[in-house]
C-alpha atoms as a PDB file:
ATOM      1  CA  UNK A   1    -102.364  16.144 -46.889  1.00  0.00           C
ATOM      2  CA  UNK A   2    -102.998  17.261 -43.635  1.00  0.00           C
ATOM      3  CA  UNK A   3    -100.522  20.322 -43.715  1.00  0.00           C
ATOM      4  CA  UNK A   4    -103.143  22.163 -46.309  1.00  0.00           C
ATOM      5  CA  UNK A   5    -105.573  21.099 -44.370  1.00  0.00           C
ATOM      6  CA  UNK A   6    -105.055  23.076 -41.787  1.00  0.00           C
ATOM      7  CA  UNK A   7    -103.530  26.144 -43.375  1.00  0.00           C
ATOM      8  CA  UNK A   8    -106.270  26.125 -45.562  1.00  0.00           C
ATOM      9  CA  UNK A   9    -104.723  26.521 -48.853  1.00  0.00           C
ATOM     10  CA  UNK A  10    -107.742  24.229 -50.392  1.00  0.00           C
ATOM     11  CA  UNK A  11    -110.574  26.529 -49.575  1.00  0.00           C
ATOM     12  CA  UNK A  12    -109.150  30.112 -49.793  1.00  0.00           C
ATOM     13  CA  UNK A  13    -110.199  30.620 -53.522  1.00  0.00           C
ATOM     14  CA  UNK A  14    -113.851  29.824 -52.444  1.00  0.00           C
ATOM     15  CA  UNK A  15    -113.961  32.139 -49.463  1.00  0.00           C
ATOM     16  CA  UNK A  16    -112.335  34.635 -51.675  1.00  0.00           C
ATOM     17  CA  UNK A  17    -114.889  34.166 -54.120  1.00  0.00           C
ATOM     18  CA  UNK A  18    -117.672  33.973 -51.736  1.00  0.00           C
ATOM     19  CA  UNK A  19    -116.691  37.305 -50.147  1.00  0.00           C
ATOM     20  CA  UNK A  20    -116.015  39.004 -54.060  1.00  0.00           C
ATOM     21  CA  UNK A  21    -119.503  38.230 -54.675  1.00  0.00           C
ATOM     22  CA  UNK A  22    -120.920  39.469 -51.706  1.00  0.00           C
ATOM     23  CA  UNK A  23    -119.010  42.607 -52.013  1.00  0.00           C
ATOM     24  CA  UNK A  24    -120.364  42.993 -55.520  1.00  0.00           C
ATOM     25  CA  UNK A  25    -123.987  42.407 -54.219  1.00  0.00           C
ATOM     26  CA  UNK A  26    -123.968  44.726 -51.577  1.00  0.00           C
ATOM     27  CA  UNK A  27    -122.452  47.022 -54.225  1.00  0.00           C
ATOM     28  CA  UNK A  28    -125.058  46.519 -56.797  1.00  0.00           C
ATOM     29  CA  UNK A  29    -127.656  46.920 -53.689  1.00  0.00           C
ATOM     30  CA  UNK A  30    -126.894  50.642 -52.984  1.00  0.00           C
ATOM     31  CA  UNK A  31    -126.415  51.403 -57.135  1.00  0.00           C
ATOM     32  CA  UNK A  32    -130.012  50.733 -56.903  1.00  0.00           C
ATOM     33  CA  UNK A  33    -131.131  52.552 -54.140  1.00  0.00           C
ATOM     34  CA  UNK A  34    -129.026  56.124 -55.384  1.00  0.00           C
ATOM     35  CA  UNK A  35    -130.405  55.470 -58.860  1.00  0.00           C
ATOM     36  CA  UNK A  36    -134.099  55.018 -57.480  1.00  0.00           C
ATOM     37  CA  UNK A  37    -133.767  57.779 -55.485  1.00  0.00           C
ATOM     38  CA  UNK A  38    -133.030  60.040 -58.192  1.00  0.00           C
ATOM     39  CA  UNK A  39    -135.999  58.792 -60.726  1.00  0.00           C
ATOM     40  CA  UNK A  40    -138.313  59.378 -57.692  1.00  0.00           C
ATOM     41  CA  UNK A  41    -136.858  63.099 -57.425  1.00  0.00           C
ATOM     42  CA  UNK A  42    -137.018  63.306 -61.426  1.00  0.00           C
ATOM     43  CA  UNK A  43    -140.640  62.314 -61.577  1.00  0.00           C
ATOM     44  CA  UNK A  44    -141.384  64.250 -58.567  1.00  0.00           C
ATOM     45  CA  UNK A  45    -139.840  67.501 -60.310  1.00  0.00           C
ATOM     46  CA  UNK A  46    -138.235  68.253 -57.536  1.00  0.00           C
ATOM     47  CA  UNK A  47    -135.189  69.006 -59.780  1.00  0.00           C
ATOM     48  CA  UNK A  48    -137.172  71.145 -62.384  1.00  0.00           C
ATOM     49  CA  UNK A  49    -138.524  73.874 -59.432  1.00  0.00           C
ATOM     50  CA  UNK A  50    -140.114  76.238 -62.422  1.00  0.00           C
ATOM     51  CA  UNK A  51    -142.732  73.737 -62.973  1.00  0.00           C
ATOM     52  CA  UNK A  52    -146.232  75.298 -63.452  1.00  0.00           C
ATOM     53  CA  UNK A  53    -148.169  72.302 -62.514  1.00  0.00           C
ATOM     54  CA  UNK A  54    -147.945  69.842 -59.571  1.00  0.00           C
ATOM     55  CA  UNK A  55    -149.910  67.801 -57.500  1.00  0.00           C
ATOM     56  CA  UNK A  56    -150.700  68.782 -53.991  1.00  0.00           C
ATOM     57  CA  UNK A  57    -152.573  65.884 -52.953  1.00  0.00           C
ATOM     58  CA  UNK A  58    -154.321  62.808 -53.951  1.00  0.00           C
ATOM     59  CA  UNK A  59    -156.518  60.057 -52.880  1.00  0.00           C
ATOM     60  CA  UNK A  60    -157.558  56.943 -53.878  1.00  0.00           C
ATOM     61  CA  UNK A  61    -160.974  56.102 -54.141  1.00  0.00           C
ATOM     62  CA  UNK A  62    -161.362  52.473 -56.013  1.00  0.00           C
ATOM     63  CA  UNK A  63    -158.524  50.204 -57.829  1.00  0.00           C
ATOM     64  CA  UNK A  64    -158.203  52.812 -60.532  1.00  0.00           C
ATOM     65  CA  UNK A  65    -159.905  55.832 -59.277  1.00  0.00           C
ATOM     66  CA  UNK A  66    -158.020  59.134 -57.810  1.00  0.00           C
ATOM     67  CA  UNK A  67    -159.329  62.758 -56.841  1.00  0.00           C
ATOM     68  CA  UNK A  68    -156.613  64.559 -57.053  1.00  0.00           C
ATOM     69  CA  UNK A  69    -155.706  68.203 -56.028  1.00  0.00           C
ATOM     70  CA  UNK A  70    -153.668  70.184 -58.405  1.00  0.00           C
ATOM     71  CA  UNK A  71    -151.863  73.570 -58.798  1.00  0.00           C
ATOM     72  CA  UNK A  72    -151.891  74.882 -62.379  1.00  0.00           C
ATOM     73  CA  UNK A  73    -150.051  78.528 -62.684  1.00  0.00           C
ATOM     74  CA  UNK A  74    -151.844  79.990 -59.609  1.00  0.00           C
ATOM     75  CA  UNK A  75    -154.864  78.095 -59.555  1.00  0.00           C
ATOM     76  CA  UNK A  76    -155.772  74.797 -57.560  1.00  0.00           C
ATOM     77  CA  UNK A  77    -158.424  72.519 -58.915  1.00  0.00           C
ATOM     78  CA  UNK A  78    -159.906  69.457 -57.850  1.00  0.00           C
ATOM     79  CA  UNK A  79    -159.808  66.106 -60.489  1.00  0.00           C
ATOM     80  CA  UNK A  80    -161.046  63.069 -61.091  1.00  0.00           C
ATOM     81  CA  UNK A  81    -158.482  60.237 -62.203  1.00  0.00           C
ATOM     82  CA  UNK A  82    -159.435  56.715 -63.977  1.00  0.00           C
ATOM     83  CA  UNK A  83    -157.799  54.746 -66.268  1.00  0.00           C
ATOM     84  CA  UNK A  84    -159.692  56.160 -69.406  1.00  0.00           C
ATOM     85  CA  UNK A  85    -160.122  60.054 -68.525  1.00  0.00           C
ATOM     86  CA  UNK A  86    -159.528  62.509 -66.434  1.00  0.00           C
ATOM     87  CA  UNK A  87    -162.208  65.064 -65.232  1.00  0.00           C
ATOM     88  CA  UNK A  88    -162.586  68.282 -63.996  1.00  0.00           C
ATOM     89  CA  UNK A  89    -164.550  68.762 -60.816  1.00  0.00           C
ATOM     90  CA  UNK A  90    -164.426  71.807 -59.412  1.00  0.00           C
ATOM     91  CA  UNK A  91    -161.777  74.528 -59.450  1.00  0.00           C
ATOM     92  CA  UNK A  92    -160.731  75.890 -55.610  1.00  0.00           C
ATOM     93  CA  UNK A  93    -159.746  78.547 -53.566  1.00  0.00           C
ATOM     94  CA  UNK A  94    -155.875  78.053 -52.579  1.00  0.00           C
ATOM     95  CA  UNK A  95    -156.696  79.885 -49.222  1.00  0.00           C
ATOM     96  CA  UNK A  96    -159.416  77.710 -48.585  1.00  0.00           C
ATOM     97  CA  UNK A  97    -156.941  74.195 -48.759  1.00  0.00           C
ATOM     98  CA  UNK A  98    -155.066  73.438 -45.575  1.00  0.00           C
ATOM     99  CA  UNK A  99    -150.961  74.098 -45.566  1.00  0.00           C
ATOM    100  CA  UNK A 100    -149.688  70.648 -45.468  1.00  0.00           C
ATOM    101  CA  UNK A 101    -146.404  71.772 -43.901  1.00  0.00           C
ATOM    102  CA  UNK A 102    -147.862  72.628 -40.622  1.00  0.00           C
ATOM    103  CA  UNK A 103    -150.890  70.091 -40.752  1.00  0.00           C
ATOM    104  CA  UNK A 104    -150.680  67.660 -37.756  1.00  0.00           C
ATOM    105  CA  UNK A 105    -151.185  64.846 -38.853  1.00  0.00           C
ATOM    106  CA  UNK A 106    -151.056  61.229 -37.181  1.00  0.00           C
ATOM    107  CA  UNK A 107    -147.866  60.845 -39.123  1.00  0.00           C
ATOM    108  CA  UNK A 108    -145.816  63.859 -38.131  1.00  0.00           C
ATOM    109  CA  UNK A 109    -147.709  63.996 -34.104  1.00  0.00           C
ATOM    110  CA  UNK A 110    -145.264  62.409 -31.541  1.00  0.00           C
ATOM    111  CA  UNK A 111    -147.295  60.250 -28.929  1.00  0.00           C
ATOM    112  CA  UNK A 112    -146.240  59.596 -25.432  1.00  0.00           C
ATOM    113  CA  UNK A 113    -146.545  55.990 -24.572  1.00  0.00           C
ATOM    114  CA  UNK A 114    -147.009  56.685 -20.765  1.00  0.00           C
ATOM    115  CA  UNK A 115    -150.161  59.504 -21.651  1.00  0.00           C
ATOM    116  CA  UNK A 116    -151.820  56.714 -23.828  1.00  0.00           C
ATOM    117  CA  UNK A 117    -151.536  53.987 -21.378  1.00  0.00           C
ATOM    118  CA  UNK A 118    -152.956  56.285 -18.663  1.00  0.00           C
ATOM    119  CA  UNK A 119    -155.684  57.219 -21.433  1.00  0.00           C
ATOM    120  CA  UNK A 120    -156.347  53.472 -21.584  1.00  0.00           C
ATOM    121  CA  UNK A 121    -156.526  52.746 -18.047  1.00  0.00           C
ATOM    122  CA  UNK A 122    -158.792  55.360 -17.339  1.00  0.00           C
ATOM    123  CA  UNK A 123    -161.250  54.393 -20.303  1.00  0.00           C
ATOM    124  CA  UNK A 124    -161.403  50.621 -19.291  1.00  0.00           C
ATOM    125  CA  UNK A 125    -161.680  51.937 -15.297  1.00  0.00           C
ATOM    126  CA  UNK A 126    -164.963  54.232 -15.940  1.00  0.00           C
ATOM    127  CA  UNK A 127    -166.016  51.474 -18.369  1.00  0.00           C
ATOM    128  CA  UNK A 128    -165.830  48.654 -15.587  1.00  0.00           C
ATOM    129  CA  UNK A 129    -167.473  51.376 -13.187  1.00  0.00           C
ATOM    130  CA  UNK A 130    -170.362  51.757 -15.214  1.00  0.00           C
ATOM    131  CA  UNK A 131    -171.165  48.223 -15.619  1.00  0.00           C
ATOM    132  CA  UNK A 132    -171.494  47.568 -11.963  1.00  0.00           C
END
């Protein structure tokens, strides 16, 4: 009684069961991240690059509402998305839309943590300088 006990003979098949199905979890876990990854670059048409149509940039007005910018052959137009239609609003001058590869944006700019602190300081300084 005590000799399985302690060699553990009693609980090995759960433990081995226990680690199977975490195995298999983990598994299933990265299956679905490869296989979303690939609808998101198939609806993206990142694997069809002779497209003629794509969309540049969008933004969300309301729950259901989207301007959109999109490139058609050569030309770029802007569009209005809902739920029921979707409307032309004006057609644009590709030259005249910023290149989103070398926009800096908030995302893509690296900040300094000292350089905002000092930013900080010297804001709430002059501001406590001016109130006296």
């Amino acid at each position: 009684m005590f000799g399985t006990a302690i060699m553990g003979n009693s609980n090995s098949p759960s433990v081995l069961s226990i680690i199977t199905l975490l195995l298999v979890f983990v598994l299933v876990l990265v299956m679905a991240y490869f296989a979303t990854r690939f609808v998101a670059k198939y609806q993206s048409n990142a694997l069809n690059n002779k497209c003629n149509i794509r969309v540049l940039e969008s933004f969300r007005i309301d729950g259901n509402k989207i301007i959109a910018i999109i490139k058609i052959g050569k030309g770029c137009y802007a569009v209005g998305i809902t739920k029921e239609q979707i409307t032309l609003i004006d057609k644009i001058d590709p030259e005249e839309l910023n290149d989103l590869s070398e926009d800096k944006t908030l995302e893509t700019k690296q900040f300094d943590f000292k350089d905002i602190l000092s930013q900080v300081k010297k804001k709430n300084s002059k501001d406590n300088s001016d109130t006296k």
